[in-house]
PDB file of N, CA and C in Angstrom:
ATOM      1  N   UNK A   1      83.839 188.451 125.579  1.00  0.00           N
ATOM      2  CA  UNK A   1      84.825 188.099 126.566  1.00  0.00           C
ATOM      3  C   UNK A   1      84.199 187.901 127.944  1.00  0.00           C
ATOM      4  N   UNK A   2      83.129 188.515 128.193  1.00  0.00           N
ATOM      5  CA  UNK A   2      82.784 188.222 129.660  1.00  0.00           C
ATOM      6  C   UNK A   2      81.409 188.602 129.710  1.00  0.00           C
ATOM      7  N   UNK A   3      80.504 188.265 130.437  1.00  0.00           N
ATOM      8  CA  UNK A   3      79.284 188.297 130.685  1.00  0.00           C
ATOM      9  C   UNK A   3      78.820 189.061 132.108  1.00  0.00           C
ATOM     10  N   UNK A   4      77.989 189.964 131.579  1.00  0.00           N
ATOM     11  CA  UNK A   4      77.921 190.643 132.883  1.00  0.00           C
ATOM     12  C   UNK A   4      76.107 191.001 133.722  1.00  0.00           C
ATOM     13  N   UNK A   5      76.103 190.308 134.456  1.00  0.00           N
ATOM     14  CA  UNK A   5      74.748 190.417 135.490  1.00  0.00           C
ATOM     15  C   UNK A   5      74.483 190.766 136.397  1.00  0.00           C
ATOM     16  N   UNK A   6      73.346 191.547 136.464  1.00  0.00           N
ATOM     17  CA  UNK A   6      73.033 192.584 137.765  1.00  0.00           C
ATOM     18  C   UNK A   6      71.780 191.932 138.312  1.00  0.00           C
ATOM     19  N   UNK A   7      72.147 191.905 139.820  1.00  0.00           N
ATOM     20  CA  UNK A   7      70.974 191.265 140.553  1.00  0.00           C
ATOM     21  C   UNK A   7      70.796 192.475 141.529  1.00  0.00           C
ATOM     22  N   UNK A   8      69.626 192.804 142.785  1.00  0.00           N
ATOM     23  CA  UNK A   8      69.668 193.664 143.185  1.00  0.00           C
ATOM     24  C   UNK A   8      70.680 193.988 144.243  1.00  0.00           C
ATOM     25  N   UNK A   9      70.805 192.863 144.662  1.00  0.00           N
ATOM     26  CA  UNK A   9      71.828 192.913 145.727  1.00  0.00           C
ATOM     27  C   UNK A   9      73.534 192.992 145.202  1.00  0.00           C
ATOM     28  N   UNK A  10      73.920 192.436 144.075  1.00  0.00           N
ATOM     29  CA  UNK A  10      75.499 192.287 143.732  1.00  0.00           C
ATOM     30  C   UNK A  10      75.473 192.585 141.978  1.00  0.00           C
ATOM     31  N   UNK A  11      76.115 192.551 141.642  1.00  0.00           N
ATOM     32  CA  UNK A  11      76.626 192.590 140.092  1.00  0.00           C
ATOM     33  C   UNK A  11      77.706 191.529 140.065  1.00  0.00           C
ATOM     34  N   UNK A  12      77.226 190.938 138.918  1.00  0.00           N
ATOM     35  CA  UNK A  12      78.069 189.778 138.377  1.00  0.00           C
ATOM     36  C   UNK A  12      79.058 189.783 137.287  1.00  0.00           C
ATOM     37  N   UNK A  13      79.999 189.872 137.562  1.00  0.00           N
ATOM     38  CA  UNK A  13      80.761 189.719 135.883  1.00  0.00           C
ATOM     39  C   UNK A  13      81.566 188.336 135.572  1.00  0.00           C
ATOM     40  N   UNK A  14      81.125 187.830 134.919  1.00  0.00           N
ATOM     41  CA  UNK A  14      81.358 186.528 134.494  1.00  0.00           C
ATOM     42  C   UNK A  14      83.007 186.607 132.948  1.00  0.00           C
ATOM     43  N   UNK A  15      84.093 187.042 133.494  1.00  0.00           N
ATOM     44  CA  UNK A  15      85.196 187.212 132.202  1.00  0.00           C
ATOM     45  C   UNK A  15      84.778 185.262 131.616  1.00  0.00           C
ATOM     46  N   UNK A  16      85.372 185.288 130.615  1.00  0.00           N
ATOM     47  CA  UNK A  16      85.419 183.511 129.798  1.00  0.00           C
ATOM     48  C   UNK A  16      87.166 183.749 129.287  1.00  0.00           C
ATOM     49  N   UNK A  17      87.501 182.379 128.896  1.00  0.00           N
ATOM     50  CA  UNK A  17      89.046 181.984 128.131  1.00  0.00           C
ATOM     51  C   UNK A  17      89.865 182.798 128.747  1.00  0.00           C
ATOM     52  N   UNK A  18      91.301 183.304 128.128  1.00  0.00           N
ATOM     53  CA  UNK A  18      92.490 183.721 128.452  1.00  0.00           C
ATOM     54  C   UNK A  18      92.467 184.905 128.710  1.00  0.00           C
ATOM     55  N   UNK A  19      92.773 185.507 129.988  1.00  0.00           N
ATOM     56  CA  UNK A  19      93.058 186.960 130.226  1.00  0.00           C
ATOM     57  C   UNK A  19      94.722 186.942 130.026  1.00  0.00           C
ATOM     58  N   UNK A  20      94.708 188.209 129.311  1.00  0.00           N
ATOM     59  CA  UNK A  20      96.107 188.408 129.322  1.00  0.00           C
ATOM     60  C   UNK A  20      96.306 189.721 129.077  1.00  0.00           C
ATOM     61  N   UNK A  21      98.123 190.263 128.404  1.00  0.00           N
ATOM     62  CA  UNK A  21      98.086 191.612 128.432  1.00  0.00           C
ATOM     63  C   UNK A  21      97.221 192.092 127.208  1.00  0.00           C
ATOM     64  N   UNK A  22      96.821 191.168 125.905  1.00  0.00           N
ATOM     65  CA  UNK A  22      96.257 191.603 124.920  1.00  0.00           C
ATOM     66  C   UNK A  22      94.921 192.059 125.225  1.00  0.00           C
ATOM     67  N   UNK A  23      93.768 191.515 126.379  1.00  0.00           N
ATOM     68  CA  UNK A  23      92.567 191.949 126.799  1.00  0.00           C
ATOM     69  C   UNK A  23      92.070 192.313 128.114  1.00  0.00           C
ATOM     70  N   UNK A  24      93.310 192.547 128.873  1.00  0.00           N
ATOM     71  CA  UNK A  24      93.499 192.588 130.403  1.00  0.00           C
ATOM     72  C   UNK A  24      92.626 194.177 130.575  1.00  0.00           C
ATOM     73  N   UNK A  25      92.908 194.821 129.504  1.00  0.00           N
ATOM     74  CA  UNK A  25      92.469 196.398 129.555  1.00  0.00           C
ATOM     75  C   UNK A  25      91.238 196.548 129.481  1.00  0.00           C
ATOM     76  N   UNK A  26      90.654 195.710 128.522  1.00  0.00           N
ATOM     77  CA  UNK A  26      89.149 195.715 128.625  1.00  0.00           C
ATOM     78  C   UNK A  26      88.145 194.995 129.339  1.00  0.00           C
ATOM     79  N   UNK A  27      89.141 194.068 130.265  1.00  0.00           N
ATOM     80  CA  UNK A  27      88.272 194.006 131.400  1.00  0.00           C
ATOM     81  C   UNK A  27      88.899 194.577 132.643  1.00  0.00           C
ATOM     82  N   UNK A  28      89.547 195.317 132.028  1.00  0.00           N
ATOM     83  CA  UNK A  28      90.193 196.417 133.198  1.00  0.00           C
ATOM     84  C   UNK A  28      88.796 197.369 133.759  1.00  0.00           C
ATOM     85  N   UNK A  29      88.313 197.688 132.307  1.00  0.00           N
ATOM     86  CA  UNK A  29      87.719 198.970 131.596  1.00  0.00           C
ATOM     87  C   UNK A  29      85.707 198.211 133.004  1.00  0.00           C
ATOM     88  N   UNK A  30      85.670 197.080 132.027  1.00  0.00           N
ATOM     89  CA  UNK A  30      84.511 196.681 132.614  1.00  0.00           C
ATOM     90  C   UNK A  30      84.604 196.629 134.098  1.00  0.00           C
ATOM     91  N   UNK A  31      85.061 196.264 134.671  1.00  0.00           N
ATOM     92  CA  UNK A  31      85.089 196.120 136.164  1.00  0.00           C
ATOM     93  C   UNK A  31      85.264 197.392 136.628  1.00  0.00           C
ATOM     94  N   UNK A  32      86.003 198.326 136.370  1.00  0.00           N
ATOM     95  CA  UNK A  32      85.524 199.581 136.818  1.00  0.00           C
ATOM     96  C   UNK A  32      84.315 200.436 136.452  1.00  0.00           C
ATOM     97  N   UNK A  33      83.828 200.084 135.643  1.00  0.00           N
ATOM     98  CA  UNK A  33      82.601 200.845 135.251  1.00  0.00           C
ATOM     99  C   UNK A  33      81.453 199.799 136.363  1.00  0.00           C
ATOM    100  N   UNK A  34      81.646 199.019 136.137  1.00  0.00           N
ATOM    101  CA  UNK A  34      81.031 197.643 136.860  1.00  0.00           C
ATOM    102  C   UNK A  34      80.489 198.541 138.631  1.00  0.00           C
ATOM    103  N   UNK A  35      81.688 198.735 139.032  1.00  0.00           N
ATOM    104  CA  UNK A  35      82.263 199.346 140.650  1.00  0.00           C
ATOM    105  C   UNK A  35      81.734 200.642 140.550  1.00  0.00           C
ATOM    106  N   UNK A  36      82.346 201.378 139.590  1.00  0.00           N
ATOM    107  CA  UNK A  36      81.794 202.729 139.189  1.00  0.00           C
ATOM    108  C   UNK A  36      80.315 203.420 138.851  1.00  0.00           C
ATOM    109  N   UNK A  37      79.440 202.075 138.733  1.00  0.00           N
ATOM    110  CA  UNK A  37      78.135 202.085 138.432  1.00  0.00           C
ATOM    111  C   UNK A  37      77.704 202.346 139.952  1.00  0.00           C
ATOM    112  N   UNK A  38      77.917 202.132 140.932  1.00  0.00           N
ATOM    113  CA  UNK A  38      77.033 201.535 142.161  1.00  0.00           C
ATOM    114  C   UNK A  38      75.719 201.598 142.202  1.00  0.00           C
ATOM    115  N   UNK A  39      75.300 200.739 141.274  1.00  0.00           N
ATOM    116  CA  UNK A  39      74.025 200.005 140.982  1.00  0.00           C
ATOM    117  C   UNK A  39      73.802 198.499 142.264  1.00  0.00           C
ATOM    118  N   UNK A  40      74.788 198.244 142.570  1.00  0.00           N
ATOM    119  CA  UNK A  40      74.873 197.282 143.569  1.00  0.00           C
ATOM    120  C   UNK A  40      76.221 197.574 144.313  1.00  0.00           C
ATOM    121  N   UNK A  41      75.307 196.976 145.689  1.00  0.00           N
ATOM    122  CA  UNK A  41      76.853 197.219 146.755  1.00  0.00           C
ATOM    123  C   UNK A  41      77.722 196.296 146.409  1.00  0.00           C
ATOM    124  N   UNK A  42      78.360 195.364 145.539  1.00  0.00           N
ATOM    125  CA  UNK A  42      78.703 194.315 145.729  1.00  0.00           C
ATOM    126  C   UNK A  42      79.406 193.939 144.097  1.00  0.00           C
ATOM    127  N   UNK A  43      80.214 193.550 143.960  1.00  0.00           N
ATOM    128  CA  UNK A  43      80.895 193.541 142.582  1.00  0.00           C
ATOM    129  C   UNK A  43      81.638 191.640 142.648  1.00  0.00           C
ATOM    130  N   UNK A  44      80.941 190.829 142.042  1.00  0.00           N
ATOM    131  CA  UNK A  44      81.215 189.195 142.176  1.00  0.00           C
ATOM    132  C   UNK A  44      81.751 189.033 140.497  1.00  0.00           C
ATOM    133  N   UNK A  45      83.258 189.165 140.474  1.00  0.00           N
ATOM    134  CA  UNK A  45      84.007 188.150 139.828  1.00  0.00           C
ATOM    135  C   UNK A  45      83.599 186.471 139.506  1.00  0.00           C
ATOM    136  N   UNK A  46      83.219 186.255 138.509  1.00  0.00           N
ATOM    137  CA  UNK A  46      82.831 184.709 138.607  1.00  0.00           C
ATOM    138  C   UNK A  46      84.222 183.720 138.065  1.00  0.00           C
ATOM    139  N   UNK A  47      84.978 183.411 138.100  1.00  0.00           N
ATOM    140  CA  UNK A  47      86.353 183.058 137.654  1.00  0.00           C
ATOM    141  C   UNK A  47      86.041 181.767 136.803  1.00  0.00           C
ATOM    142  N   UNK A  48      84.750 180.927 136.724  1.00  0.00           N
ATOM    143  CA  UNK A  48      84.998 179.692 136.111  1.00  0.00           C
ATOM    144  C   UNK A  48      85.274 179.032 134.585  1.00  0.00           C
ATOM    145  N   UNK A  49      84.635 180.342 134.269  1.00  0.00           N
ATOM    146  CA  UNK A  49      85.255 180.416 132.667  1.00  0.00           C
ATOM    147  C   UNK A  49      86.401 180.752 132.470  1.00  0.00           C
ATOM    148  N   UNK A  50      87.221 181.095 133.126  1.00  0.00           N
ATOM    149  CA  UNK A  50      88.704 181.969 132.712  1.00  0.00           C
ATOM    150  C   UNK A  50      89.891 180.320 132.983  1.00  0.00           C
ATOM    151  N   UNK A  51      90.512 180.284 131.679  1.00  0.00           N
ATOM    152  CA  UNK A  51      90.997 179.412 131.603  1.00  0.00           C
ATOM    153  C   UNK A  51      92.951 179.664 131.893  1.00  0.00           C
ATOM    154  N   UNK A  52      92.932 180.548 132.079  1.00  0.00           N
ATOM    155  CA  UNK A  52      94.545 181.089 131.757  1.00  0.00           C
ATOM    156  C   UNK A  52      94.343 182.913 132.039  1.00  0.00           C
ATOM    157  N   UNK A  53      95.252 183.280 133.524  1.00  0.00           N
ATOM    158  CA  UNK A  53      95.062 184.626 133.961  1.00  0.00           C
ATOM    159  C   UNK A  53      96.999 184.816 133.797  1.00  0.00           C
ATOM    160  N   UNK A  54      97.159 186.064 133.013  1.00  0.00           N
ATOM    161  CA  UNK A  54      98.452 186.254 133.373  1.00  0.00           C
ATOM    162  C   UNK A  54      98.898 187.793 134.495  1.00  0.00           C
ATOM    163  N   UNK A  55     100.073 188.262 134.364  1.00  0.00           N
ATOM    164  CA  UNK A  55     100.146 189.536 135.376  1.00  0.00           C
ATOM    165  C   UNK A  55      99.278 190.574 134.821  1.00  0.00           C
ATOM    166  N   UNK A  56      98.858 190.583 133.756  1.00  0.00           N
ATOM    167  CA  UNK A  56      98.316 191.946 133.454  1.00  0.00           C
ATOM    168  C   UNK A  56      96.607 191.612 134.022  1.00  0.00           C
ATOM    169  N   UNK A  57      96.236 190.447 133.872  1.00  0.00           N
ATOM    170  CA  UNK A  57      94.861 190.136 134.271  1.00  0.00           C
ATOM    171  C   UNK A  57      94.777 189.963 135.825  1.00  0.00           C
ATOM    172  N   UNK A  58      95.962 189.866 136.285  1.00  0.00           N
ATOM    173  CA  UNK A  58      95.405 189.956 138.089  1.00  0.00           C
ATOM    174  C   UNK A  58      95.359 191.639 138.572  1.00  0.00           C
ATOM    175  N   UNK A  59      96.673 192.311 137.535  1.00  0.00           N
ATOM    176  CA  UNK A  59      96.418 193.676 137.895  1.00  0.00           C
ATOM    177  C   UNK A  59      95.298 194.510 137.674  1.00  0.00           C
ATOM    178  N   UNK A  60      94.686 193.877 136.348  1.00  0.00           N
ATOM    179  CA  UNK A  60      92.969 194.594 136.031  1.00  0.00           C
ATOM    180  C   UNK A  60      92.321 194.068 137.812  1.00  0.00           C
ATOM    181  N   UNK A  61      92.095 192.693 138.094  1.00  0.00           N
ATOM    182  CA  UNK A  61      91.464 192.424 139.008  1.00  0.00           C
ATOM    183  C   UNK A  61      91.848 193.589 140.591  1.00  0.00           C
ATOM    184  N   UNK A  62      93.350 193.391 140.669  1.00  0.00           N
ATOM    185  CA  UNK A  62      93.651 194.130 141.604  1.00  0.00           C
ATOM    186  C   UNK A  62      93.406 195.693 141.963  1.00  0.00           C
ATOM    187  N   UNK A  63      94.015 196.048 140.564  1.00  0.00           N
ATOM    188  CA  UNK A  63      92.998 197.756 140.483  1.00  0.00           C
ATOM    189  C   UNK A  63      91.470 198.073 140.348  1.00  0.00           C
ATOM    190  N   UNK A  64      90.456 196.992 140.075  1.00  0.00           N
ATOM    191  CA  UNK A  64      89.383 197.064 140.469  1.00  0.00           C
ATOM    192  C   UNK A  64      89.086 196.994 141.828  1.00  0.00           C
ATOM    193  N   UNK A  65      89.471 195.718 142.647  1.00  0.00           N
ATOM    194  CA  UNK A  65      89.336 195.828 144.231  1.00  0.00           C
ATOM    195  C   UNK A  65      89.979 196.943 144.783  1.00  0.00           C
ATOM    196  N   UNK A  66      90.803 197.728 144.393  1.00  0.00           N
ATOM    197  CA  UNK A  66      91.510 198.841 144.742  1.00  0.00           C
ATOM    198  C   UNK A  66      90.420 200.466 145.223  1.00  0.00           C
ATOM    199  N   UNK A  67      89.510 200.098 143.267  1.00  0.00           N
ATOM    200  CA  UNK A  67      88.313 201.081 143.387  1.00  0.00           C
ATOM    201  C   UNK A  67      87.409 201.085 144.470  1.00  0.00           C
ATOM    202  N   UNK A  68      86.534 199.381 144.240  1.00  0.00           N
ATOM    203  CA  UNK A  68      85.781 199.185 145.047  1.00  0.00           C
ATOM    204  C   UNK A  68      85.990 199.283 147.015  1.00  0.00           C
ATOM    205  N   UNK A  69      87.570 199.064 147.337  1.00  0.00           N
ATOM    206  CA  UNK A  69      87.666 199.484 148.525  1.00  0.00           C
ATOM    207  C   UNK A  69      87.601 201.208 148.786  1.00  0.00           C
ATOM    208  N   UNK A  70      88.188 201.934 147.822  1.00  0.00           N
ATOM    209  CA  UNK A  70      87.905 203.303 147.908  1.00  0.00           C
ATOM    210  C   UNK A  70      86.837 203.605 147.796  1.00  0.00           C
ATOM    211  N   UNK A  71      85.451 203.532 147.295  1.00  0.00           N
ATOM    212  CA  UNK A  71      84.336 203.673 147.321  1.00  0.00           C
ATOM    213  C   UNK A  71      83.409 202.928 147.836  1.00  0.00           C
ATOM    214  N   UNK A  72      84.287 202.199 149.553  1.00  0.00           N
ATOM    215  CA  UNK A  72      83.157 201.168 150.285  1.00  0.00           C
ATOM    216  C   UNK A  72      82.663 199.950 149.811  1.00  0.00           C
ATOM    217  N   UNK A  73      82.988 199.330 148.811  1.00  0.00           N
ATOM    218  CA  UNK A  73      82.159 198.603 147.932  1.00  0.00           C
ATOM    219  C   UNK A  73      82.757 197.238 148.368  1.00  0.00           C
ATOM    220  N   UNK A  74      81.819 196.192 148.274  1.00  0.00           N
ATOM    221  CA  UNK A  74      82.840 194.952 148.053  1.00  0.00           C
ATOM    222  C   UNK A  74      82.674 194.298 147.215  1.00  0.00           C
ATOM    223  N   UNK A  75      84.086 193.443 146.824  1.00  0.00           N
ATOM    224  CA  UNK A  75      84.771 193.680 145.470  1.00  0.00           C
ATOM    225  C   UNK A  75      85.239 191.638 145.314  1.00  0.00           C
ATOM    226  N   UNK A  76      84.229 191.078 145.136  1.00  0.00           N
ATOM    227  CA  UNK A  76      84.836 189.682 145.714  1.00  0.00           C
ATOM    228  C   UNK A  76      85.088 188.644 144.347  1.00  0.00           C
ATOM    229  N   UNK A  77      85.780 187.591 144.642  1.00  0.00           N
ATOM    230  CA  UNK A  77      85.923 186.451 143.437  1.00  0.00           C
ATOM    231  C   UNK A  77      85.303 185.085 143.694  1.00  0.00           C
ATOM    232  N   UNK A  78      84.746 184.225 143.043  1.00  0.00           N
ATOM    233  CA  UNK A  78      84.307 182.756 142.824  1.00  0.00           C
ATOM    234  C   UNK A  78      84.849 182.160 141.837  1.00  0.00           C
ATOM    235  N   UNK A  79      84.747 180.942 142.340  1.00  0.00           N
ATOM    236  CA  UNK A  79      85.138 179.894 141.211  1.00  0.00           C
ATOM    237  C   UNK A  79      86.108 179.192 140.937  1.00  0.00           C
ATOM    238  N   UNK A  80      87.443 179.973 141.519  1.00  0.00           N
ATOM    239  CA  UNK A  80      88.512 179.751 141.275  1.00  0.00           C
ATOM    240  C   UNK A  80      89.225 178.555 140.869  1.00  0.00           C
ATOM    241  N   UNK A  81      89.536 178.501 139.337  1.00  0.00           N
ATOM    242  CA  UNK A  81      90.078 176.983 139.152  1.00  0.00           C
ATOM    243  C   UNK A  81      91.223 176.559 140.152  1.00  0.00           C
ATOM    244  N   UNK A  82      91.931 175.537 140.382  1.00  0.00           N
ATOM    245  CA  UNK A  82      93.395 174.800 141.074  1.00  0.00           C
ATOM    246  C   UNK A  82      94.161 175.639 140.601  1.00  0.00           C
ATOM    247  N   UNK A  83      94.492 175.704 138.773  1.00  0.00           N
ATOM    248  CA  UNK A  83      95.356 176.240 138.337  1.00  0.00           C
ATOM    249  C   UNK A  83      95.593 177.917 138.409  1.00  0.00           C
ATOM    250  N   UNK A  84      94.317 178.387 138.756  1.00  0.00           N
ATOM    251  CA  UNK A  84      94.123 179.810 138.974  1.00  0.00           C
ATOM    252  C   UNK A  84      94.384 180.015 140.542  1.00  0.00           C
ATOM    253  N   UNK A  85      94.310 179.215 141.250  1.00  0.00           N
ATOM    254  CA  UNK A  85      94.053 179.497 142.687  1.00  0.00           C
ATOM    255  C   UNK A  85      95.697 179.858 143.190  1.00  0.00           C
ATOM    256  N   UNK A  86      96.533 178.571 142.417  1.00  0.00           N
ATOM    257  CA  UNK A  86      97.886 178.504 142.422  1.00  0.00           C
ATOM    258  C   UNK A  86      98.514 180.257 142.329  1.00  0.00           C
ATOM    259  N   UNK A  87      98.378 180.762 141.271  1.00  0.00           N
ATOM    260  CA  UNK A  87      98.542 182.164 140.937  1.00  0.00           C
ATOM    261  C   UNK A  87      98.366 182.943 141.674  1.00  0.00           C
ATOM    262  N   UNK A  88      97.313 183.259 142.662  1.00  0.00           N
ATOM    263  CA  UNK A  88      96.738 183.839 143.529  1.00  0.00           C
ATOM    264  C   UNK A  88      97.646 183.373 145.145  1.00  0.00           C
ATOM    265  N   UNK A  89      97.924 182.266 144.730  1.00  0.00           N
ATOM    266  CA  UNK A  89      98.750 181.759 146.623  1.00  0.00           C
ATOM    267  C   UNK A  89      99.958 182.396 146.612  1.00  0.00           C
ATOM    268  N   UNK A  90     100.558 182.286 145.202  1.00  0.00           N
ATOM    269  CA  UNK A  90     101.929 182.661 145.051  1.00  0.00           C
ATOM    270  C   UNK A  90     101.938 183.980 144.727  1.00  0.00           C
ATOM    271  N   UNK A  91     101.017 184.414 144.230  1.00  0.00           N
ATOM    272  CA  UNK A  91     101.523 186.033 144.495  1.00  0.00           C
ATOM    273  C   UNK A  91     100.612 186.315 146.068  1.00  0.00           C
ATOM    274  N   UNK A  92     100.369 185.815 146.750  1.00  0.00           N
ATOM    275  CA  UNK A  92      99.522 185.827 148.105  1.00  0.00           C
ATOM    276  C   UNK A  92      98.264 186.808 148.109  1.00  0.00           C
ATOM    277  N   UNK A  93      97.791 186.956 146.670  1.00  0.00           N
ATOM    278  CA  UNK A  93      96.722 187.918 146.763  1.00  0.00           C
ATOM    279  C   UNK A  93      95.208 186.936 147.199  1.00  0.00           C
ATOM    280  N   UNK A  94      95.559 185.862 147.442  1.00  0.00           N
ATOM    281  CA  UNK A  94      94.467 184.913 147.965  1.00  0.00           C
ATOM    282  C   UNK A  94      94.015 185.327 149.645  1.00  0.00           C
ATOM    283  N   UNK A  95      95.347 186.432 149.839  1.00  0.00           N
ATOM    284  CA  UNK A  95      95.247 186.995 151.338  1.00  0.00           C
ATOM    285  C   UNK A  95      94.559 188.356 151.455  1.00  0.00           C
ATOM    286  N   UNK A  96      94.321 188.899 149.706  1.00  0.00           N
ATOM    287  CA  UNK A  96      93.719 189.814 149.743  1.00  0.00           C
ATOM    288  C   UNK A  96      92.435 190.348 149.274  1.00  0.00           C
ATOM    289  N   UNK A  97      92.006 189.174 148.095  1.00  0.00           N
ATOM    290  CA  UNK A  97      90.820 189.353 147.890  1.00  0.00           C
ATOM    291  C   UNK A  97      89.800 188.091 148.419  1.00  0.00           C
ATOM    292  N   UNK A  98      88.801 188.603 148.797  1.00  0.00           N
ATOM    293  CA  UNK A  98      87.699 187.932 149.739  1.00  0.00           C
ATOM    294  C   UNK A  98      87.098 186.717 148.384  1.00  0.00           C
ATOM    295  N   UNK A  99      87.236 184.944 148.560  1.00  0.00           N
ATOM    296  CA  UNK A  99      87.511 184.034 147.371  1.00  0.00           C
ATOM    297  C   UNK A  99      86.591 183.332 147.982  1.00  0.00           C
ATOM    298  N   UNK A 100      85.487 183.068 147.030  1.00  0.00           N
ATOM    299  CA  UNK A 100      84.354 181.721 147.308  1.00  0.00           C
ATOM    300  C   UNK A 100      84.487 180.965 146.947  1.00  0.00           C
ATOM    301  N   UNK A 101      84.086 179.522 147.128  1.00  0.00           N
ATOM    302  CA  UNK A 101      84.173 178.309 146.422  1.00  0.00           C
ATOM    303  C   UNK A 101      83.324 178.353 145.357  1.00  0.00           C
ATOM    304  N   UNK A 102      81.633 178.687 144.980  1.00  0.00           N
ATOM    305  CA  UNK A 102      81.267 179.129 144.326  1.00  0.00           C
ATOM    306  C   UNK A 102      80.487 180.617 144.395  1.00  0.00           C
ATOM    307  N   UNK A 103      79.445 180.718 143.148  1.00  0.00           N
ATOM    308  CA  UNK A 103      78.186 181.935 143.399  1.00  0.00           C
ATOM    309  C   UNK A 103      77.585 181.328 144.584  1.00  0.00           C
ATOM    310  N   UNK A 104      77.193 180.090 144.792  1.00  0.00           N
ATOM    311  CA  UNK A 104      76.019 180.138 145.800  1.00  0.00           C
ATOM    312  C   UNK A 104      76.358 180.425 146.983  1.00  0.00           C
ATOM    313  N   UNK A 105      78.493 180.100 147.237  1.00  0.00           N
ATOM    314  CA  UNK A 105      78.607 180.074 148.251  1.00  0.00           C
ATOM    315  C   UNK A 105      78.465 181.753 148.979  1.00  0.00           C
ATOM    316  N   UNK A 106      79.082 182.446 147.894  1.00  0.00           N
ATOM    317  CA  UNK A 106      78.866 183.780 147.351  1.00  0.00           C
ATOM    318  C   UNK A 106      77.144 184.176 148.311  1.00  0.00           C
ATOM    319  N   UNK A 107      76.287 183.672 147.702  1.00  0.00           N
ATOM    320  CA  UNK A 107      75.079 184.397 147.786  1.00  0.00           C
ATOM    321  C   UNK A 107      74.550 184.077 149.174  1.00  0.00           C
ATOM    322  N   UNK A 108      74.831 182.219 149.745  1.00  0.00           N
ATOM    323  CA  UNK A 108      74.537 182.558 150.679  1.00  0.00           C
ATOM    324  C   UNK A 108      75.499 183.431 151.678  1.00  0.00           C
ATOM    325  N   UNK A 109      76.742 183.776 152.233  1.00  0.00           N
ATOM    326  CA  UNK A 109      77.299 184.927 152.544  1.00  0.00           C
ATOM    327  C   UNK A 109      76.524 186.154 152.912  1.00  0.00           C
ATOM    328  N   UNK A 110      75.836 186.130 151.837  1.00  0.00           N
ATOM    329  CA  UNK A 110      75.208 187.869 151.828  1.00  0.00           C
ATOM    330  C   UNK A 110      73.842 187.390 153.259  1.00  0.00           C
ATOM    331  N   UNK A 111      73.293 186.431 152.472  1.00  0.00           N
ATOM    332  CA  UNK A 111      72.041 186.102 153.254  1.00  0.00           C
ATOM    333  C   UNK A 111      72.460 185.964 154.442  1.00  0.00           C
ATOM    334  N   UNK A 112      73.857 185.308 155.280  1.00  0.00           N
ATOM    335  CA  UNK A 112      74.512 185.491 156.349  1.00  0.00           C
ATOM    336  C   UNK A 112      74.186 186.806 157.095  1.00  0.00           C
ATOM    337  N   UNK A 113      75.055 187.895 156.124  1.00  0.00           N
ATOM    338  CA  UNK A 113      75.310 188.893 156.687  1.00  0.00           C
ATOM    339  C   UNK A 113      73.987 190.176 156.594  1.00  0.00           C
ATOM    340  N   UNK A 114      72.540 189.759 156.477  1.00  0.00           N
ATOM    341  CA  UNK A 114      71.757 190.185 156.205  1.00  0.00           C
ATOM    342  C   UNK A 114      70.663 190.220 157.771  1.00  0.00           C
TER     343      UNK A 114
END
């Protein structure tokens, strides 16, 4: 279901296809262990494989950024398809989690703030 990569600076988790309530839990499960590791300051959602997010898959996302703000961490997303982005405007969580156009835009960011 998702692919997950650690660089020194961020951790990557790459989910693929349909999040929903049937697998929302187990990448509930990963993204907190993900955050919970602090192996990296930095926890990057890659969204471009995810073809279809329903409520239970923004709430995995949301209770992960939830962790990562309680434990300092930042907790960010890329990729975002049109059809995914839509989801995110209308529930206005596009106001709450920090959204790249892509990884690179992602990486340079860091190099910004470095």
């Amino acid at each position: 279901m998702q692919t997950l990569l650690a660089f020194s600076e961020y951790t990557t988790i790459q989910p693929q296809g349909h999040i929903n309530a049937a697998n929302a839990l187990e990448l509930q499960q990963q993204l907190t262990s993900a955050v919970s590791a602090q192996t990296a300051a930095c926890v990057l959602v890659d969204l471009s494989q995810v073809e279809s997010l329903d409520s239970a898959g923004l709430m995995a996302l949301v209770s992960a950024l939830s962790l990562a703000q309680r434990q300092g961490q930042r907790f960010t997303l890329c990729s975002v398809s049109p059809s995914l982005r839509i989801i995110f405007e209308l529930t206005q969580l596009d106001r709450v989690f920090e959204i790249f156009e892509n990884s690179e835009a992602f990486a340079a960011s860091l190099k910004q703030a470095a």
